[in-house]
Protein backbone atom coordinates (compact mmCIF):
# COMPACT_ATOMS: atom_id res chain seq x y z
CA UNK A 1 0.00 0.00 0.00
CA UNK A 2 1.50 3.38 -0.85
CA UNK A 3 2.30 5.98 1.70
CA UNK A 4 0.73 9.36 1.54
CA UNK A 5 2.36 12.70 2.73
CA UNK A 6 0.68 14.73 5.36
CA UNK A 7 0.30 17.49 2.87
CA UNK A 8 -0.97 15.04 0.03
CA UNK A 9 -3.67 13.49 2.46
CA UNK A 10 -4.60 17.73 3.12
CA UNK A 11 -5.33 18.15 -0.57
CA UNK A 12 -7.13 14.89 -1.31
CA UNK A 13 -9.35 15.97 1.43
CA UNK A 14 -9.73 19.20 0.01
CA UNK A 15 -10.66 17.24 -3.40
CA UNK A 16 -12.28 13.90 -2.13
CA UNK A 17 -15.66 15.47 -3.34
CA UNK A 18 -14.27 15.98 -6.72
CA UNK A 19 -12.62 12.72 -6.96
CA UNK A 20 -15.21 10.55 -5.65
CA UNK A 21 -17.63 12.29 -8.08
CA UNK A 22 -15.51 11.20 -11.10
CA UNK A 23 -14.54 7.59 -9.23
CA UNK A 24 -10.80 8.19 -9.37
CA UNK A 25 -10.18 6.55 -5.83
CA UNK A 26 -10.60 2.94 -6.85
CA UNK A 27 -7.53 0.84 -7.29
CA UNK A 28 -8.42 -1.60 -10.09
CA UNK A 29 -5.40 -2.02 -12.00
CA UNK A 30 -1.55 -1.98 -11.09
CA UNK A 31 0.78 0.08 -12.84
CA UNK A 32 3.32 -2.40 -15.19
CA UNK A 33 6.47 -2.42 -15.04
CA UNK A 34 8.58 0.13 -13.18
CA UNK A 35 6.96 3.31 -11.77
CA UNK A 36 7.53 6.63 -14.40
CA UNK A 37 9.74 9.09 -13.07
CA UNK A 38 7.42 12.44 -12.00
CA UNK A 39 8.53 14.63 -14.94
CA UNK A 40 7.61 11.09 -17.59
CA UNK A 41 4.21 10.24 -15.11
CA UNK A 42 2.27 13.93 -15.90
CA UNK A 43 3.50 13.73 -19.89
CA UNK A 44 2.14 10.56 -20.37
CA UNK A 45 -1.06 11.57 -18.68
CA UNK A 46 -1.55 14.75 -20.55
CA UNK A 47 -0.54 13.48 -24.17
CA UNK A 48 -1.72 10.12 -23.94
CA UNK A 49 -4.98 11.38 -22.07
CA UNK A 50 -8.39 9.06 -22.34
CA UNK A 51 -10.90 9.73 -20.11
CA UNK A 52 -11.50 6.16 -20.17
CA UNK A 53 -8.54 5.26 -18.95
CA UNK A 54 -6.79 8.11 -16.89
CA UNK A 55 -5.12 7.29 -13.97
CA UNK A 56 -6.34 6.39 -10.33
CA UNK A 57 -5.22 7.70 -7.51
CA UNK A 58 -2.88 5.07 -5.92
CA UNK A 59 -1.12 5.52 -9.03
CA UNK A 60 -0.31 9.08 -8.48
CA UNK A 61 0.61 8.42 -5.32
CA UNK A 62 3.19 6.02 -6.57
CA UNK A 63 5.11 8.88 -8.02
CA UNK A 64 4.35 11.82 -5.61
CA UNK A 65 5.82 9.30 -2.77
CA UNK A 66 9.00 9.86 -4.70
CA UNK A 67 8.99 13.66 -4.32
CA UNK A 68 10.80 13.99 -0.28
CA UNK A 69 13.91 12.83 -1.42
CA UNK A 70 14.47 13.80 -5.22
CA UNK A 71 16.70 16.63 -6.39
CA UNK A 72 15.70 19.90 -6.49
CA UNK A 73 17.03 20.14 -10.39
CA UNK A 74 14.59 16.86 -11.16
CA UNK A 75 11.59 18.56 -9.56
CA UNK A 76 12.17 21.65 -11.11
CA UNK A 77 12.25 19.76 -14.38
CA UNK A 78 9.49 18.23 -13.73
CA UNK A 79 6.98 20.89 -12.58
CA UNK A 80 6.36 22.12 -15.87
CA UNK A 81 4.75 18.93 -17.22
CA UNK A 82 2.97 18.94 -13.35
CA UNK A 83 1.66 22.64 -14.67
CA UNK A 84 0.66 21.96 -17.90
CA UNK A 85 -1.66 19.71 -15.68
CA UNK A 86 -2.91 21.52 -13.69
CA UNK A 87 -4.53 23.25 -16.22
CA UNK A 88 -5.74 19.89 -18.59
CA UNK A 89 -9.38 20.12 -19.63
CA UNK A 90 -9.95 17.56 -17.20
CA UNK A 91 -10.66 18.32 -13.29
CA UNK A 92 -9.24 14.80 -12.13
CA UNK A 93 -6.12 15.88 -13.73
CA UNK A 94 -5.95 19.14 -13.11
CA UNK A 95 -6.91 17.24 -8.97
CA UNK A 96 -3.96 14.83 -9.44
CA UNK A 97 -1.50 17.87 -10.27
CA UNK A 98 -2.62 19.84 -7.46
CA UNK A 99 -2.07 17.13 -4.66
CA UNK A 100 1.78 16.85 -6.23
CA UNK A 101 1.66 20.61 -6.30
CA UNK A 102 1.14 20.25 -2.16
CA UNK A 103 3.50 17.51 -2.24
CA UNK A 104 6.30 20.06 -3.73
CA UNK A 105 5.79 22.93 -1.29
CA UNK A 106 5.82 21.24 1.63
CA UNK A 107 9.91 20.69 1.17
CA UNK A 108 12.13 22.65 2.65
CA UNK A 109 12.96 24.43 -0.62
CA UNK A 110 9.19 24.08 -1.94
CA UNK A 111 8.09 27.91 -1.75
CA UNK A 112 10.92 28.64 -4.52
CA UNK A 113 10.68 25.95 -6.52
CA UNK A 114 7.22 26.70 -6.87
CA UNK A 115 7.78 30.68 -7.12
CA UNK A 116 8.08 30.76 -10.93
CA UNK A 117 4.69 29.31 -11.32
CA UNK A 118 2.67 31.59 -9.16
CA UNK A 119 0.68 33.06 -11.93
CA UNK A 120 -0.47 29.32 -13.12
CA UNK A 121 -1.43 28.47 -9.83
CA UNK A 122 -3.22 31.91 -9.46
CA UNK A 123 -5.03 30.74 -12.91
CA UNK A 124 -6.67 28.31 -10.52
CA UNK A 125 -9.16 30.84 -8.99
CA UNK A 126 -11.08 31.61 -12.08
CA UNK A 127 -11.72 27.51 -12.43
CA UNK A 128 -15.99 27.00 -12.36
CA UNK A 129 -15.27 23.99 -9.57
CA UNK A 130 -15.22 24.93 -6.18
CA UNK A 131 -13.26 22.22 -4.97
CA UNK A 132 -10.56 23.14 -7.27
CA UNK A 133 -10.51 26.99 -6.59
CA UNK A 134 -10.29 25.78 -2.39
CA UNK A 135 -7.28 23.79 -3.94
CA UNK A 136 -5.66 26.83 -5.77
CA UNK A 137 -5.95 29.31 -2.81
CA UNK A 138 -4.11 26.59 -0.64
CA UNK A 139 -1.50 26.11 -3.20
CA UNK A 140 -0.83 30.18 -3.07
CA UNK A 141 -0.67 29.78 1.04
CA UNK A 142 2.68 26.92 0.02
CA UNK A 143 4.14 30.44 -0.96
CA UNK A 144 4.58 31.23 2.59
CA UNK A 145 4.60 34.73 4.76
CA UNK A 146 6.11 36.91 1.83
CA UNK A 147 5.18 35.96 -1.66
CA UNK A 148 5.64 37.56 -4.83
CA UNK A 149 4.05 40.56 -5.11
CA UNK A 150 0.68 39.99 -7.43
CA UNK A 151 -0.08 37.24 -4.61
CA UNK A 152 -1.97 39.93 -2.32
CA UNK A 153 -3.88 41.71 -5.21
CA UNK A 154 -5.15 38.44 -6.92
CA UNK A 155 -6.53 36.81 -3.14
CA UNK A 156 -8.60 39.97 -2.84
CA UNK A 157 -10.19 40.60 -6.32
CA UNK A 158 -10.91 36.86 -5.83
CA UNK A 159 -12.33 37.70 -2.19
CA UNK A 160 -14.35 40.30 -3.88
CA UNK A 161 -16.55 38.18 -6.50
CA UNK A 162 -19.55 36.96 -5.61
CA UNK A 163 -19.25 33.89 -8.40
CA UNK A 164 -16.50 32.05 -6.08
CA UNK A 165 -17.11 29.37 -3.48
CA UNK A 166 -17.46 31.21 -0.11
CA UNK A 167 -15.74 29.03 1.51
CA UNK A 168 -12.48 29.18 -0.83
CA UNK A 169 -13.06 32.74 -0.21
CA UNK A 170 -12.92 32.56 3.98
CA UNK A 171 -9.38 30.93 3.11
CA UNK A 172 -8.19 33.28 0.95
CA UNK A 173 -9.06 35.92 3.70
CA UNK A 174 -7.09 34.36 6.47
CA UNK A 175 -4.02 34.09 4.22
CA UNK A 176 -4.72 37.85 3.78
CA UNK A 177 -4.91 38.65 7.16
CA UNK A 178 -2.12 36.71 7.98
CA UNK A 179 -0.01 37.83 5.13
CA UNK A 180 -0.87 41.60 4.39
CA UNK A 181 -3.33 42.19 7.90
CA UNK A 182 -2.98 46.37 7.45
CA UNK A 183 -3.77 46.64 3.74
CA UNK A 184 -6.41 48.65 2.97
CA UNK A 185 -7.49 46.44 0.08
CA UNK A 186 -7.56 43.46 2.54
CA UNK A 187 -9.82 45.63 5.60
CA UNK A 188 -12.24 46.55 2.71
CA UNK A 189 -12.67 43.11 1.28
CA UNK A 190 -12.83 41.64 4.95
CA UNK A 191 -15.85 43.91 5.37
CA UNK A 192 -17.68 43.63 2.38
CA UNK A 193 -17.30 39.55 2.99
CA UNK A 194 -19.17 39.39 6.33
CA UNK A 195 -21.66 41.91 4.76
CA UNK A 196 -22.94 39.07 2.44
CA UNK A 197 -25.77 36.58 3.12
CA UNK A 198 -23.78 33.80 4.06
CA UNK A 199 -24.69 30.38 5.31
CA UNK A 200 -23.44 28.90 8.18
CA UNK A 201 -20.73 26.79 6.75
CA UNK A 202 -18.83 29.82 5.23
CA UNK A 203 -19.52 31.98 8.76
CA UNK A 204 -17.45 28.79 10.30
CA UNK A 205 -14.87 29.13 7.56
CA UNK A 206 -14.18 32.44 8.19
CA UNK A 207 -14.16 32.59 12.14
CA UNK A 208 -11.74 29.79 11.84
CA UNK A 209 -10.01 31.05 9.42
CA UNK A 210 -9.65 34.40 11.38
CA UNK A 211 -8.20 32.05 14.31
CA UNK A 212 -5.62 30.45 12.15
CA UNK A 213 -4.84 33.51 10.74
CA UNK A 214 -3.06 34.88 14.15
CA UNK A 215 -4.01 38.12 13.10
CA UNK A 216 -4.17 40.90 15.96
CA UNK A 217 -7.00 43.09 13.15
CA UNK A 218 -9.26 44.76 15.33
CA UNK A 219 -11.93 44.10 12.43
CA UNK A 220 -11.34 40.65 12.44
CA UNK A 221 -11.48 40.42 16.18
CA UNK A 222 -15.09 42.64 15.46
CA UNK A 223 -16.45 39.58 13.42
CA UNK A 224 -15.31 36.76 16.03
CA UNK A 225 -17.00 39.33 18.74
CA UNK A 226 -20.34 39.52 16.75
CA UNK A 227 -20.47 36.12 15.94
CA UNK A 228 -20.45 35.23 19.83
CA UNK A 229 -24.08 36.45 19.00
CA UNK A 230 -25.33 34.73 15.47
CA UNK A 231 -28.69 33.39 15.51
CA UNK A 232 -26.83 29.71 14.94
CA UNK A 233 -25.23 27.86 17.64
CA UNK A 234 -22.74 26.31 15.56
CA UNK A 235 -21.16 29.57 14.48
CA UNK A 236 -21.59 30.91 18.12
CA UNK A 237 -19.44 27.97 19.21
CA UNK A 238 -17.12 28.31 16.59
CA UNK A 239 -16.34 31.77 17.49
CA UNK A 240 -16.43 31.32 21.48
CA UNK A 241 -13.72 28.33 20.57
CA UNK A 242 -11.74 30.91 18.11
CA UNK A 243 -11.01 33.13 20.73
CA UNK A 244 -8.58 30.30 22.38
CA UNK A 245 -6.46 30.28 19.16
CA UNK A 246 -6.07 34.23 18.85
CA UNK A 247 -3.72 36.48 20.14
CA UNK A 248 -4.20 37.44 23.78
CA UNK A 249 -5.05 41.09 23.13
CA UNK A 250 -7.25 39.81 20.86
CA UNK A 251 -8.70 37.62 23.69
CA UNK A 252 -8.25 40.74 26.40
CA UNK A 253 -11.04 43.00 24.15
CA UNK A 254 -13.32 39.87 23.70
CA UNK A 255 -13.59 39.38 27.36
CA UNK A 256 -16.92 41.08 28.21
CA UNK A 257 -18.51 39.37 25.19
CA UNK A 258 -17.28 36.24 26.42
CA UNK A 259 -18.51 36.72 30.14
CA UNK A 260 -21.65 37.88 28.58
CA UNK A 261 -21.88 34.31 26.61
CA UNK A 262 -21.61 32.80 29.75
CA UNK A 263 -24.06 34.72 31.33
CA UNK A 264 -27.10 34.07 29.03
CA UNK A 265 -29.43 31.68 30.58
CA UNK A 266 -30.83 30.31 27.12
CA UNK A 267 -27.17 29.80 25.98
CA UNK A 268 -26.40 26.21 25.05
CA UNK A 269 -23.28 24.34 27.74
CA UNK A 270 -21.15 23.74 24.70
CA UNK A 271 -20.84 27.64 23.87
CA UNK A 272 -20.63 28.16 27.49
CA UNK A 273 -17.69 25.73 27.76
CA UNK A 274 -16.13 27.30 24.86
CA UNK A 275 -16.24 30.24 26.01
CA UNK A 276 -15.35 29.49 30.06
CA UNK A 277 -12.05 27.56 27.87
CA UNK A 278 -10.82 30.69 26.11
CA UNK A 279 -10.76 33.04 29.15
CA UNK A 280 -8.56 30.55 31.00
CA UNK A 281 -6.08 32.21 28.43
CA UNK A 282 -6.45 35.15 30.81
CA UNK A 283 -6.52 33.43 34.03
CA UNK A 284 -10.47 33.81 33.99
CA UNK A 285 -12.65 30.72 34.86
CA UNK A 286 -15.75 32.76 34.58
């Protein structure tokens, strides 16, 4: 059975959806002979493509398993082949190129191997499938705390639309707010985001992504405060457990909403414990 690297298994959960959909996880047929080098693997599958008979996943994994301890010069000539890909007609393709994508950035020297092919990766955004847009705005987050320039600028126009998956969108904030938290392109977008109708899911996505985010923005510590008071208890818990993830002055001006959470006598326990969990950051029990 092949192995699968912790940021491989991220983006096949990510894309299990997608995958499942098109049946690509089932392991009916064993690859002959020796397994293709990484660079040979994604030609093959792009200019011998049949949709008939495209590759499963265990396959893939075959050759991404390979990508830890190769040469930086053999990845590097690879990753064009990976790119052309990535952007193939074909989602499961474009799904298998994106979990090698993950693969690459999570070594040491990932973020500049990957660097020349920001723009392809940004590319990603504009695809129709959400799962594959969530993949794309993970793939820019490989790039790590100071990416090339147009890296800001594309997140938030992509923030902006209202045509993108909202939940792709919460994660493109939190890069934001973790990457550029004082632009004024990045404040604006934030606001105009938590202005929309949004469901509960993407209300979750957001307050965690605010958590993970580590950002000390006093508008993102605003949203985590009002949604301590959403009209769903999921998204109230969310939030009341956010606040044990943020910064503590982040956690210092939340304090009265917290004690208030506490307070409420129609509150549900779990939001209460939440919230009784993240003032212990403070020394506060109640």
């Amino acid at each position: 059975m092949f192995g699968i690297s912790p940021a491989a298994l991220w983006c096949l959960i990510l894309l299990l959806p997608l995958l499942l959909q098109n049946g690509e996880l089932a392991t009916h047929r064993e690859i002959p002979g020796a397994t293709l080098s990484l660079r040979d693997f994604f030609q093959t599958l792009v200019q011998h493509y049949d949709p008939a008979t495209v590759a499963k996943f265990d396959e893939v994994m075959k050759v991404t398993d390979q990508i830890p301890s190769m040469a930086a010069p053999e990845i590097a000539n690879a990753l064009p082949s990976i790119f052309v890909a990535f952007e193939h007609r074909d989602d499961t393709v474009k799904s298998y190129a994106a979990v090698t994508i993950f693969s690459v950035g999570q070594r040491p020297d990932g973020a500049a191997l990957l660097a020349p092919y920001t723009k392809n990766i940004e590319r990603g955004l504009d695809l129709p499938n959400a799962h594959l847009q969530g993949a794309s705005v993970r793939l820019l987050d490989l790039l790590g705390s100071r990416p090339p320039a147009h890296v800001v600028p594309s997140l938030v126009a992509f923030a902006k639309r209202t045509d993108r998956d909202s939940i792709a969108q919460a994660d493109a904030l939190s890069i934001l707010l973790r990457i550029a938290p004082e632009n004024a392109d990045v404040v604006s977008v934030l606001r105009g985001f938590v202005s929309r109708a949004l469901d509960e899911r993407s209300k979750e996505a957001l307050i965690n992504g605010i958590a993970n985010s580590h950002t000390e923005s006093t508008n993102a510590n605003d949203i985590l405060i009002t949604a301590l008071s959403d009209s769903d208890e999921g998204v109230r818990f969310q939030a009341a457990q956010a606040f044990q993830r943020v910064p503590r002055g982040m956690l210092i001006k939340a304090k009265p909403a917290l004690q208030s959470v506490i307070r409420r006598p129609d509150e549900s326990q779990q939001v209460k414990a939440a919230a009784r969990e993240s003032l212990k950051g403070l020394g506060q029990h109640e």
